[in-house]
Protein backbone atom coordinates (compact mmCIF):
# COMPACT_ATOMS: atom_id res chain seq x y z
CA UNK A 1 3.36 -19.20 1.75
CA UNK A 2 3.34 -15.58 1.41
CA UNK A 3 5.13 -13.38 -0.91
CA UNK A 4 5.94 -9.47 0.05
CA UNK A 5 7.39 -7.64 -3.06
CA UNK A 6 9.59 -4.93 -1.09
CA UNK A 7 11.41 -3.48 -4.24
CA UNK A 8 10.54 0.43 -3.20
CA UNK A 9 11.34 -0.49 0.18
CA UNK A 10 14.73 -2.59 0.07
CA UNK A 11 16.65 -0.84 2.20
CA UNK A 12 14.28 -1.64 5.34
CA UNK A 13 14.39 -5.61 4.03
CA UNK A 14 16.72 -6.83 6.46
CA UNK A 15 14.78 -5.10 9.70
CA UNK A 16 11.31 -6.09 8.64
CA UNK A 17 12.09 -9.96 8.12
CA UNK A 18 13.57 -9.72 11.77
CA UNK A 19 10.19 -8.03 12.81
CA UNK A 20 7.98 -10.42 11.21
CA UNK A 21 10.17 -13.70 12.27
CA UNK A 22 9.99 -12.42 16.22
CA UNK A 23 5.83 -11.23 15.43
CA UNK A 24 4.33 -14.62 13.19
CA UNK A 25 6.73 -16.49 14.80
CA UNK A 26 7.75 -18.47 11.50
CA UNK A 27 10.45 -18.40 9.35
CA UNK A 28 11.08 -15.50 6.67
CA UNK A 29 13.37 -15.95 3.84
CA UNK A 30 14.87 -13.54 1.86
CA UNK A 31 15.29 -13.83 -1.88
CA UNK A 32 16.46 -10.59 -3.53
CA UNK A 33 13.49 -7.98 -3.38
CA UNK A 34 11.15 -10.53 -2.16
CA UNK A 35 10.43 -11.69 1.09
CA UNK A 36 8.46 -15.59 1.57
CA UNK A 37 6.70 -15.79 4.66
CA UNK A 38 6.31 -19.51 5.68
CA UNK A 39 3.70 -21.20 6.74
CA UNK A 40 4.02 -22.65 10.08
CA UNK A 41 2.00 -25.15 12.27
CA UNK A 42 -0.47 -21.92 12.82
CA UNK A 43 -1.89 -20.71 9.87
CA UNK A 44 -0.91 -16.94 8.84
CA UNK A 45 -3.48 -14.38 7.19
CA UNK A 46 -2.70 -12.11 4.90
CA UNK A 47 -4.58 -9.78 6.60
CA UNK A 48 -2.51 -10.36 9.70
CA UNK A 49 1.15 -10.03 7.55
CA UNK A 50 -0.32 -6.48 6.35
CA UNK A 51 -0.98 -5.17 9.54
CA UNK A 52 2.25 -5.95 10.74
CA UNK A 53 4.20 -4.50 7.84
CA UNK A 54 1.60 -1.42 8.79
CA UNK A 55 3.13 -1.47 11.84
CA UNK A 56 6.46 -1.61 10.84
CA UNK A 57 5.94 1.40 8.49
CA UNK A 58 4.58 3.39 11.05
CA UNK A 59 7.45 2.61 13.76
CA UNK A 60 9.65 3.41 10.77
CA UNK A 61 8.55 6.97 10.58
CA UNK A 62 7.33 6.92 7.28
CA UNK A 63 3.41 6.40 7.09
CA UNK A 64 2.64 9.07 4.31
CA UNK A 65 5.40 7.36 1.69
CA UNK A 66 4.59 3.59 1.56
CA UNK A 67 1.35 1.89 0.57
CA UNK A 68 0.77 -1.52 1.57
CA UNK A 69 -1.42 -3.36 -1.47
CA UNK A 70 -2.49 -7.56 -0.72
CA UNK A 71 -3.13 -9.97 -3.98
CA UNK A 72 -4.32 -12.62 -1.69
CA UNK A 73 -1.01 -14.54 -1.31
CA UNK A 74 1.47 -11.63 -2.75
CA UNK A 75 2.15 -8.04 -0.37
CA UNK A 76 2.87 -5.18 -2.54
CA UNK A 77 4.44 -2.52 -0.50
CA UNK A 78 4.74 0.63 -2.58
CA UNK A 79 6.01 4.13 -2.84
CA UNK A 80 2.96 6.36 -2.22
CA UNK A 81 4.53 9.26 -4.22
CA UNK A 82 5.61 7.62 -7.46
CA UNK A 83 2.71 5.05 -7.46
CA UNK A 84 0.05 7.24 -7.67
CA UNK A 85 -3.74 6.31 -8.88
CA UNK A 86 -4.46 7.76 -12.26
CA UNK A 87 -8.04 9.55 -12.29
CA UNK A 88 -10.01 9.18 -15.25
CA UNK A 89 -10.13 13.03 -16.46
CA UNK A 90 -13.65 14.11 -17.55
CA UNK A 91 -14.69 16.84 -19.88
CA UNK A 92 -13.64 20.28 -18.82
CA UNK A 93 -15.69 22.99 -19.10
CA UNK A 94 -16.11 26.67 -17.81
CA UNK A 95 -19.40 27.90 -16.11
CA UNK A 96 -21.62 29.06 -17.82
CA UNK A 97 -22.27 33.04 -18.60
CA UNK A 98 -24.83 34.15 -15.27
CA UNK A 99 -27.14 36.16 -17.94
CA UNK A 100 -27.48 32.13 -19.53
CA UNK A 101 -29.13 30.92 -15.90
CA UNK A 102 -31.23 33.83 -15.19
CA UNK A 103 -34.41 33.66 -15.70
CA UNK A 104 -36.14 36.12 -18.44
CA UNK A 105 -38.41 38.04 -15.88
CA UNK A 106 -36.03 38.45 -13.71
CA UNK A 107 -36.89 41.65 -11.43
């Protein structure tokens, strides 16, 4: 069984389990903010589920706001914008003064 979290995108919930039921071909239940892909007598990848929900996204018009993250058997699908990666923020520093960096006999 599969588990897609759609909580930043639960407004689409009720399209995409109609898209995945007619693409895997297995039945997609709906509990709350959660979808649970079944398995059926075919075996479904993960890998297969998330390019589907690509798909989806895509036909959906809305490629550069949704993320689609796999934990093996959970789908996150996430809001691009307002799940952003945090950068580890090095030491700042200005450049250095150019009479520092020339050399002494400098002609």
């Amino acid at each position: 069984m599969i588990t897609i979290d759609m909580s930043d995108l639960e407004n689409e919930r009720d399209a995409l389990a109609e898209y995945l039921r007619l693409k895997l071909q297995t039945s997609v239940k709906i509990n709350g903010k959660v979808l649970l892909v079944e398995d059926s007598k075919v075996s479904i990848r993960t890998r297969d589920v998330k390019m589907y929900l690509k798909e989806f996204i895509y036909h959906r018009k809305l490629p550069e706001e949704y993320r689609v993250i796999v934990d093996h058997p959970f789908i996150r699908v996430l809001n691009a914008k307002t799940h952003k990666k945090s950068k580890p923020r090095g030491k700042e520093f200005t450049a250095p003064n150019p009479a520092e960096t020339m050399p002494y006999f400098f002609p």
